[in-house]
PDB file of N, CA and C in Angstrom:
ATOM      1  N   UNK A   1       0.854  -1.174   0.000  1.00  0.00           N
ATOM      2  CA  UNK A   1       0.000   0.000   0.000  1.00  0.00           C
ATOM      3  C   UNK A   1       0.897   1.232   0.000  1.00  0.00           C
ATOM      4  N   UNK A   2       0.956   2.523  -0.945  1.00  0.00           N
ATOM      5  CA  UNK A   2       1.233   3.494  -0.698  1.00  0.00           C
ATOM      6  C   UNK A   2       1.592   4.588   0.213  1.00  0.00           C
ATOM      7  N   UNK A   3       0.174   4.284   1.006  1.00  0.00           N
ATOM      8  CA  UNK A   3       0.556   5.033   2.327  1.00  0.00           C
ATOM      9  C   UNK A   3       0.977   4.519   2.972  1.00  0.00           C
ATOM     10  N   UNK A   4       0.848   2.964   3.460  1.00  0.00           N
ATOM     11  CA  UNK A   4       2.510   2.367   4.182  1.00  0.00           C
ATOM     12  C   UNK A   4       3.925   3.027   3.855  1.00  0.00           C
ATOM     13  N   UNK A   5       3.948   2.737   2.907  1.00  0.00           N
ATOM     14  CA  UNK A   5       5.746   3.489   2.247  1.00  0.00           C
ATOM     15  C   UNK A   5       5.810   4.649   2.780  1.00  0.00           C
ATOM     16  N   UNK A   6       4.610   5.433   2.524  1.00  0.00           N
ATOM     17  CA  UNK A   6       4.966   7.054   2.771  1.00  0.00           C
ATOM     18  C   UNK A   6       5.010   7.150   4.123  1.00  0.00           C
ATOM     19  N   UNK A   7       4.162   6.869   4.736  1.00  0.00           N
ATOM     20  CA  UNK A   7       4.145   6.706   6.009  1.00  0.00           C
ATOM     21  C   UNK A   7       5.281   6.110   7.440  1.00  0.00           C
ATOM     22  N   UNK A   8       5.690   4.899   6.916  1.00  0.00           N
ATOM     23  CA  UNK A   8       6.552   3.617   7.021  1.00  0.00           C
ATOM     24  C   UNK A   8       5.590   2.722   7.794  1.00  0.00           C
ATOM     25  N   UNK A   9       5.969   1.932   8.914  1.00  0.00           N
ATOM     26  CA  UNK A   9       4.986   0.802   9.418  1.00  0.00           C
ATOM     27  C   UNK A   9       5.143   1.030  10.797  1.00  0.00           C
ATOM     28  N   UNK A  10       4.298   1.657  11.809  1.00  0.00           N
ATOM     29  CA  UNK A  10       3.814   1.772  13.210  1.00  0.00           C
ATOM     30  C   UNK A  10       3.794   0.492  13.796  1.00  0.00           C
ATOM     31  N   UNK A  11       4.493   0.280  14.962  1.00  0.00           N
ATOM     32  CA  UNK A  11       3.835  -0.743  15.682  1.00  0.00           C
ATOM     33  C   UNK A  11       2.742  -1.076  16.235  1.00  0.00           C
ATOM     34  N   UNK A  12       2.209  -2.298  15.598  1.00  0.00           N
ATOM     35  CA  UNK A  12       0.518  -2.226  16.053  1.00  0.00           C
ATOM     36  C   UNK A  12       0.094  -2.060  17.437  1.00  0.00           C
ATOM     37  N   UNK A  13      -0.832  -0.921  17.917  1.00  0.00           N
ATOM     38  CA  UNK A  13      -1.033  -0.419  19.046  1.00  0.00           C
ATOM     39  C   UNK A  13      -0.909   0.979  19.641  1.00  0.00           C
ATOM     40  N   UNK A  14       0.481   1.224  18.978  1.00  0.00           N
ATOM     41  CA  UNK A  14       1.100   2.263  19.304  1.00  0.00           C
ATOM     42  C   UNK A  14      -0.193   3.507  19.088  1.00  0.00           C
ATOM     43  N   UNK A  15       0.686   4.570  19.399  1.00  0.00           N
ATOM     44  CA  UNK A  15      -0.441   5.836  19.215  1.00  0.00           C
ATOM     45  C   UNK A  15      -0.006   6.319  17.810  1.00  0.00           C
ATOM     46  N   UNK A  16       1.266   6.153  16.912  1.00  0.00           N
ATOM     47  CA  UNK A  16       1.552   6.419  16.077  1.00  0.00           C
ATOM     48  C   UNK A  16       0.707   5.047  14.768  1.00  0.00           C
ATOM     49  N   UNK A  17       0.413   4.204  14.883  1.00  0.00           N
ATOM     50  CA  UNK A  17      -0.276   3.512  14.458  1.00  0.00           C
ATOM     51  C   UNK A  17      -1.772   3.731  14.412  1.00  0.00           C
ATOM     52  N   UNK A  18      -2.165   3.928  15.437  1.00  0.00           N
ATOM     53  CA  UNK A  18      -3.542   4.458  15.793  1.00  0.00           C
ATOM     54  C   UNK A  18      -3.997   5.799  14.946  1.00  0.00           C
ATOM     55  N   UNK A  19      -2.599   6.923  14.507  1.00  0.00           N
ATOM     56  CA  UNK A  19      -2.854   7.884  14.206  1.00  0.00           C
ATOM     57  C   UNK A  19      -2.354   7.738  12.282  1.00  0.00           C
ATOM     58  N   UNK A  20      -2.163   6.626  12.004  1.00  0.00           N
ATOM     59  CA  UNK A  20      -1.641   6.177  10.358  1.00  0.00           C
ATOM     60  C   UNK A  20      -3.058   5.276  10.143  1.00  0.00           C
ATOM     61  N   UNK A  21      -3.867   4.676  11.127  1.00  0.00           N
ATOM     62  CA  UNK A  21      -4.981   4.300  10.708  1.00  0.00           C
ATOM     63  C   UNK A  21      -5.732   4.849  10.550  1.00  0.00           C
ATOM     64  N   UNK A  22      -6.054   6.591  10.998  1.00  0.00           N
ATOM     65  CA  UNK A  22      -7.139   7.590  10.733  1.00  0.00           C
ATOM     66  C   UNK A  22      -6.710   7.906   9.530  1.00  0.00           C
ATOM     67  N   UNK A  23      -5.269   8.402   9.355  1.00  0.00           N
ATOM     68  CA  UNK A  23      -4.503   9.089   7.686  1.00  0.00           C
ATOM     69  C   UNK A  23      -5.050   7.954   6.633  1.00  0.00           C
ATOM     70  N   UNK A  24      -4.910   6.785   7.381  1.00  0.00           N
ATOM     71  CA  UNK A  24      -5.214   5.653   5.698  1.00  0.00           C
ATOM     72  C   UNK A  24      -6.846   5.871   5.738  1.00  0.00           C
ATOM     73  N   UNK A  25      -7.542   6.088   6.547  1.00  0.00           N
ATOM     74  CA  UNK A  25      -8.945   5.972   6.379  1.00  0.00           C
ATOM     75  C   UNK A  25      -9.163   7.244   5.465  1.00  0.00           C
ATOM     76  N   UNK A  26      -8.793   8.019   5.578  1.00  0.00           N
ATOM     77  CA  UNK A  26      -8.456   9.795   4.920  1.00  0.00           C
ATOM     78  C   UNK A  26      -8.122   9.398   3.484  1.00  0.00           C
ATOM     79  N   UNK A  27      -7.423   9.036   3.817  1.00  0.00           N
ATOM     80  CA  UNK A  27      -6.578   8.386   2.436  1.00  0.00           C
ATOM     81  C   UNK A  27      -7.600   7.529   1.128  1.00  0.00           C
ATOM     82  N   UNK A  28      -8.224   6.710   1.732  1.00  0.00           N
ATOM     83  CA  UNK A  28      -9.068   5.348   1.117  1.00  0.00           C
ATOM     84  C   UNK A  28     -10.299   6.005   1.142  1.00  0.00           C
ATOM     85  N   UNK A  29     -10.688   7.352   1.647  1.00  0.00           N
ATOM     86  CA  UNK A  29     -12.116   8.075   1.406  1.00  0.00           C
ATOM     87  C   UNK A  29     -13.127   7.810   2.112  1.00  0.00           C
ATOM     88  N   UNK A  30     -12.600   7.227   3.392  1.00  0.00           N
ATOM     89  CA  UNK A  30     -14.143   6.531   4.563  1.00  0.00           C
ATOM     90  C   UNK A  30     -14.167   7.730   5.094  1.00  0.00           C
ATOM     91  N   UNK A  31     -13.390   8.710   4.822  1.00  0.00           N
ATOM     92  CA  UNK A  31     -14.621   9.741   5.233  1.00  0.00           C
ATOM     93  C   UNK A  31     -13.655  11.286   4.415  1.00  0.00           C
ATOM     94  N   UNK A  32     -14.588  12.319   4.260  1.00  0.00           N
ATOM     95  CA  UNK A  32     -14.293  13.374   3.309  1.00  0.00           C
ATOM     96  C   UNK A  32     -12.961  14.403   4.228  1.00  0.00           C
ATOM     97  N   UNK A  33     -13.228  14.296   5.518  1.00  0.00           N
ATOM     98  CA  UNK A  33     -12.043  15.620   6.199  1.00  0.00           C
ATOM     99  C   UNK A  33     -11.865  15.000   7.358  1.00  0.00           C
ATOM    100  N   UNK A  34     -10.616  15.228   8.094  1.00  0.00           N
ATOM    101  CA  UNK A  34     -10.433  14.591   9.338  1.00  0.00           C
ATOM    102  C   UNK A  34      -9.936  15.629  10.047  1.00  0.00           C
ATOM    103  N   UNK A  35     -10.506  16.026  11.553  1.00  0.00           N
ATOM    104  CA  UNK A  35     -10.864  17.260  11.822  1.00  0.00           C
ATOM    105  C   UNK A  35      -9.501  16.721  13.277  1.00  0.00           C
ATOM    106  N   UNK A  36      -8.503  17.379  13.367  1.00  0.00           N
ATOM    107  CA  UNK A  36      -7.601  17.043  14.451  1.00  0.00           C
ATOM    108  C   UNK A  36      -7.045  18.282  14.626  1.00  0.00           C
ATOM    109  N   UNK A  37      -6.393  18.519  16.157  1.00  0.00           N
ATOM    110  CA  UNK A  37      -5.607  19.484  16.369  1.00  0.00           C
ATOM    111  C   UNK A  37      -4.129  18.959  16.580  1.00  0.00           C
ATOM    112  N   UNK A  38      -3.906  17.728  16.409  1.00  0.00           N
ATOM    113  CA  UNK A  38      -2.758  16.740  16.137  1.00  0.00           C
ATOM    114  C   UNK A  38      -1.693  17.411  15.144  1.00  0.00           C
ATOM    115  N   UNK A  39      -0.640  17.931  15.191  1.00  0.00           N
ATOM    116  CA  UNK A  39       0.474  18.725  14.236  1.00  0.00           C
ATOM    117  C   UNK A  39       1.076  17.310  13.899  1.00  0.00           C
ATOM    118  N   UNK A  40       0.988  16.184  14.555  1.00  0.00           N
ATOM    119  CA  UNK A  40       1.408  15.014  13.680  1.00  0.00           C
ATOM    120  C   UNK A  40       0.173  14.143  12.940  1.00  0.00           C
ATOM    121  N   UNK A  41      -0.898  14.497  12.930  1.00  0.00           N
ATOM    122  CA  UNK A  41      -1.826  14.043  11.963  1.00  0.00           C
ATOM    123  C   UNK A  41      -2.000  15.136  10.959  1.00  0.00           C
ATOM    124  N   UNK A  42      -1.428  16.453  11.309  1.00  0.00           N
ATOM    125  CA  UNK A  42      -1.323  17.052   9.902  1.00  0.00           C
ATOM    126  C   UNK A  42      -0.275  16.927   9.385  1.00  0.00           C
ATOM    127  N   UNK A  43       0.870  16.601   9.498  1.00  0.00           N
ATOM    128  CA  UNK A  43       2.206  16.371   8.905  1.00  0.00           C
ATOM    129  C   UNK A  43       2.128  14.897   8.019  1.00  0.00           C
ATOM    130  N   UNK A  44       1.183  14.061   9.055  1.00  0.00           N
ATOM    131  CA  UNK A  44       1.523  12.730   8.014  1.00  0.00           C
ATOM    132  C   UNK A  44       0.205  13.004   6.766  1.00  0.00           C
ATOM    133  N   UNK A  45      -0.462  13.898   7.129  1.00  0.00           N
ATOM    134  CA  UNK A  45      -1.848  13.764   6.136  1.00  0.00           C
ATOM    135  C   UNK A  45      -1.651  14.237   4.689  1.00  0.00           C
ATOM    136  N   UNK A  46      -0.260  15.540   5.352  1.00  0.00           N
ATOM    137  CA  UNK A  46       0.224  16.747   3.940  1.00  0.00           C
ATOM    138  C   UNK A  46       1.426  15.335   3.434  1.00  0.00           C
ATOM    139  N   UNK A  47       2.077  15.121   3.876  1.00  0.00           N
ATOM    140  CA  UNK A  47       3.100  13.614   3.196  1.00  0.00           C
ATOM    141  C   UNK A  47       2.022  12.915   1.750  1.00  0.00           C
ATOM    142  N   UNK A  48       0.619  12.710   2.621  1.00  0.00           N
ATOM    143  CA  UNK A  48       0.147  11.878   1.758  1.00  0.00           C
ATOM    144  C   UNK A  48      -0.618  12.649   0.649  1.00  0.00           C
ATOM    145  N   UNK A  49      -0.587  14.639   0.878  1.00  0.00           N
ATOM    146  CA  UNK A  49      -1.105  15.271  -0.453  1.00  0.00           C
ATOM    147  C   UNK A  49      -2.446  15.153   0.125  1.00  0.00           C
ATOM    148  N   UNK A  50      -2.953  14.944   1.455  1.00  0.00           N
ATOM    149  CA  UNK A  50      -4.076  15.089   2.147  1.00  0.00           C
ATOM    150  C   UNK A  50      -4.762  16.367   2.555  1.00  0.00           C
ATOM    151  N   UNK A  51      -3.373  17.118   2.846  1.00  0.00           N
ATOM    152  CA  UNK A  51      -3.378  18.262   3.700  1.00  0.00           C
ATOM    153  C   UNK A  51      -4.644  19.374   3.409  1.00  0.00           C
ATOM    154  N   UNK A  52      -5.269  19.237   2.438  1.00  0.00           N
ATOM    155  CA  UNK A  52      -6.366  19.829   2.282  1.00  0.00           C
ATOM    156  C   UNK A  52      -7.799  19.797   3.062  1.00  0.00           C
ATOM    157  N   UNK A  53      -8.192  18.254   3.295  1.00  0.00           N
ATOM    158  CA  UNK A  53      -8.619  17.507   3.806  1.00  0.00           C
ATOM    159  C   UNK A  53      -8.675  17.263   5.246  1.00  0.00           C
ATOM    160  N   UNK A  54      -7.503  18.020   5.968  1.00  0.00           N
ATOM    161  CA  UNK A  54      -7.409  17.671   6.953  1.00  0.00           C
ATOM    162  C   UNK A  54      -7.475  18.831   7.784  1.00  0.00           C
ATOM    163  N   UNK A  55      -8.427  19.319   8.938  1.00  0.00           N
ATOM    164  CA  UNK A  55      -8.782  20.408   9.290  1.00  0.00           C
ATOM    165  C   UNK A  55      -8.665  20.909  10.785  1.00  0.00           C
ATOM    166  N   UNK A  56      -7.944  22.115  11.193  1.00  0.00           N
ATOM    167  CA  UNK A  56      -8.104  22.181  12.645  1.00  0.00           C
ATOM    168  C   UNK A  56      -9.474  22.246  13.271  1.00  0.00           C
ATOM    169  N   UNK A  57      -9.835  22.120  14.367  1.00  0.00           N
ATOM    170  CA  UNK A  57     -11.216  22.486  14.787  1.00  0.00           C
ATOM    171  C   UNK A  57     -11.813  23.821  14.192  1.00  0.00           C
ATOM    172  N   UNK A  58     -11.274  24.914  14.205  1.00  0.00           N
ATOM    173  CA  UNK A  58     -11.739  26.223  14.139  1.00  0.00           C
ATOM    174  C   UNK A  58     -11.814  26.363  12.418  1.00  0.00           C
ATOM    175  N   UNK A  59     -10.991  25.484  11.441  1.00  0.00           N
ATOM    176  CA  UNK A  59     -11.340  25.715  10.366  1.00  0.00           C
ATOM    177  C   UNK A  59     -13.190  24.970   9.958  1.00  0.00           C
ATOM    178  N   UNK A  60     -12.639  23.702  10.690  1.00  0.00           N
ATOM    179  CA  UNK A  60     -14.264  23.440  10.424  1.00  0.00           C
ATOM    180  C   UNK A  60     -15.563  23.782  10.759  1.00  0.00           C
ATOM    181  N   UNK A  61     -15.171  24.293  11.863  1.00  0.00           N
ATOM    182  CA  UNK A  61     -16.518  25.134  12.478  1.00  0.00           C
ATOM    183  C   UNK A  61     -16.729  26.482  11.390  1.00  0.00           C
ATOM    184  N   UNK A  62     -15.874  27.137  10.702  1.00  0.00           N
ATOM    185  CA  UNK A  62     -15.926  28.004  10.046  1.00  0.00           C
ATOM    186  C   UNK A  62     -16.265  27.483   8.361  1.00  0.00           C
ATOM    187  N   UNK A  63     -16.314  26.623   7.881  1.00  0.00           N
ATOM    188  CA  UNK A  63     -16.356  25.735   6.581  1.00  0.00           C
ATOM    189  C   UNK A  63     -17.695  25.247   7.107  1.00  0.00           C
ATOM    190  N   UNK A  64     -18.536  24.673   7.819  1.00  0.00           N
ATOM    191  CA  UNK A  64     -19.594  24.346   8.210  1.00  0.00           C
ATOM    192  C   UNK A  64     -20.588  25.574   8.119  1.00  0.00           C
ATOM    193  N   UNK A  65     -20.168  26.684   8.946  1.00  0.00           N
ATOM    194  CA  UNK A  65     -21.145  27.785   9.117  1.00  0.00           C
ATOM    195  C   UNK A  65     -20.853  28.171   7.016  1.00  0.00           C
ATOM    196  N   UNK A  66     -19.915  28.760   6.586  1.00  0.00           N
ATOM    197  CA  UNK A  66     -19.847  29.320   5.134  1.00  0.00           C
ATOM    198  C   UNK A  66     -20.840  28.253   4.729  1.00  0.00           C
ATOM    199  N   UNK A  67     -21.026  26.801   4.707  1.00  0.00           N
ATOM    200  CA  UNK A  67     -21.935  25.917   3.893  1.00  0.00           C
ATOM    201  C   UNK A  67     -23.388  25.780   4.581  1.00  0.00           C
ATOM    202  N   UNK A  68     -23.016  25.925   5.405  1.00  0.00           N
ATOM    203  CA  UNK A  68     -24.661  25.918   6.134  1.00  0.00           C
ATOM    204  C   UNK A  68     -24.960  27.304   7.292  1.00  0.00           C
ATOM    205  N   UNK A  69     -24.994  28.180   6.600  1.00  0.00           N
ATOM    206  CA  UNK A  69     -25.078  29.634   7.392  1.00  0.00           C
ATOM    207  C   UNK A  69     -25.941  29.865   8.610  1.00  0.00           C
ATOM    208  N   UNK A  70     -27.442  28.861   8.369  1.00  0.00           N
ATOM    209  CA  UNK A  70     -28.410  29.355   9.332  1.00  0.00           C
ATOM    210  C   UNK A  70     -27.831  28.006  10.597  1.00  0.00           C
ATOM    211  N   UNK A  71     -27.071  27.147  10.291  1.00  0.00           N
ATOM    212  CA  UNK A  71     -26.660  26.836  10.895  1.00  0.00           C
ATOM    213  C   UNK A  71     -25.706  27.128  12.031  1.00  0.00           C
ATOM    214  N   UNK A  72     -26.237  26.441  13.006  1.00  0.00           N
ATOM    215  CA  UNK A  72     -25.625  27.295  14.612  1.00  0.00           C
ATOM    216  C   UNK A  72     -26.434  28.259  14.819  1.00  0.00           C
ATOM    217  N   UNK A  73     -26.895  29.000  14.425  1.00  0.00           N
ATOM    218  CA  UNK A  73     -27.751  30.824  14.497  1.00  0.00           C
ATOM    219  C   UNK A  73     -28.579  30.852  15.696  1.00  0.00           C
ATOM    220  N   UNK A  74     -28.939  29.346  16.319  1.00  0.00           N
ATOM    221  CA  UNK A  74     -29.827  29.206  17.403  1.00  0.00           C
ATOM    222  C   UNK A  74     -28.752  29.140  19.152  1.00  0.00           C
ATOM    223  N   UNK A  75     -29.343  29.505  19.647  1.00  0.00           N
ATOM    224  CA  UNK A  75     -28.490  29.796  21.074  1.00  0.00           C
ATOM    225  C   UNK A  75     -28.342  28.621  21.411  1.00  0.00           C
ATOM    226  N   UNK A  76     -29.436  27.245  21.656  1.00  0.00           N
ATOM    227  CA  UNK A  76     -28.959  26.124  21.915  1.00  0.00           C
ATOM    228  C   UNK A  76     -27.760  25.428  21.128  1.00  0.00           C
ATOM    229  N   UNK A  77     -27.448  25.945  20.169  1.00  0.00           N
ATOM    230  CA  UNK A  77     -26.200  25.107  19.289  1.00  0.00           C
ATOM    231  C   UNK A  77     -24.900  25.712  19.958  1.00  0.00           C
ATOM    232  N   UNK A  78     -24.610  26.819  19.928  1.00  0.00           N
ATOM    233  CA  UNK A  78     -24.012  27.859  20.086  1.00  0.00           C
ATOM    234  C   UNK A  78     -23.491  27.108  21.826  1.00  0.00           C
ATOM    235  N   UNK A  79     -24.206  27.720  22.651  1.00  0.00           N
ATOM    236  CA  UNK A  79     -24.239  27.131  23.967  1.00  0.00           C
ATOM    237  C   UNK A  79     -23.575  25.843  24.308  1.00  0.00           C
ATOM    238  N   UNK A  80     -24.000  24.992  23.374  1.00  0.00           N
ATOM    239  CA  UNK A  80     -23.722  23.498  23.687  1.00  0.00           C
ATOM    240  C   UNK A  80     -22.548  23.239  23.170  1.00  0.00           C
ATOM    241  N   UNK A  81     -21.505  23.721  21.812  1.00  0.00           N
ATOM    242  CA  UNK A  81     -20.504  23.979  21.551  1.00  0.00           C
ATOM    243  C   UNK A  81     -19.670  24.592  22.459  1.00  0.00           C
ATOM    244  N   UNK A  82     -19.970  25.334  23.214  1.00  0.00           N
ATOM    245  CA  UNK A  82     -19.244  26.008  24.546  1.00  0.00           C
ATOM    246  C   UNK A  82     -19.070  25.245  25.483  1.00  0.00           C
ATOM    247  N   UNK A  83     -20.330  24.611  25.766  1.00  0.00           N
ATOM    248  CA  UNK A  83     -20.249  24.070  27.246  1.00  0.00           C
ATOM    249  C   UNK A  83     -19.723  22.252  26.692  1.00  0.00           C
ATOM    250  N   UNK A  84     -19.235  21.774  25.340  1.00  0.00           N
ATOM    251  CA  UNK A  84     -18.444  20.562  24.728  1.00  0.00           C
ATOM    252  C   UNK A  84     -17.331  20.607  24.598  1.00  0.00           C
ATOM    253  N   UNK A  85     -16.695  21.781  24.277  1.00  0.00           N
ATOM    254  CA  UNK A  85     -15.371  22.375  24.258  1.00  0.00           C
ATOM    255  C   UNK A  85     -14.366  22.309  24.806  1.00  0.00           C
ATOM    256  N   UNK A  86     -13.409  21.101  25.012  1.00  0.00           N
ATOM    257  CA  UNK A  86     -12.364  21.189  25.814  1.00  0.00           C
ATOM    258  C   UNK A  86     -10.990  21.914  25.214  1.00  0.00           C
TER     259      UNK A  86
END
């Protein structure tokens, strides 16, 4: 596999393994953006030409509202994002 090479091979378990199994899922399209504040899940994501794809929290909250505007606009959303927020 590709992103093995690019990547190299984690020992199974590890947290660096754990964090090459979210990049290959990124990678293979099980899901469209992978939302981390991880500077090593963005380093291995841009390796794989991901880096687009791969988003800090605050970009996505901001890419969510631009696509869905009336979204959040209600105090319960708003609120509950605050009080989820670590």
């Amino acid at each position: 596999m590709a992103a093995v090479r690019i990547l190299g091979a984690a020992e199974y378990g590890t947290n660096d393994w754990v964090d090459d199994q979210l990049v290959i899922a990124l990678h293979r399209d099980a899901t469209d953006y992978l939302i981390t504040e991880d500077d090593g899940l963005h380093r291995k994501a841009q390796r794989l030409g991901l880096g687009d794809r791969t988003l800090r929290l605050r970009d996505a909250v901001e890419m969510l509202i631009h696509h869905h505007p009336g979204a959040g606009s209600g105090s319960g959303a708003r609120s509950h994002m605050r009080a989820t927020a670590t």
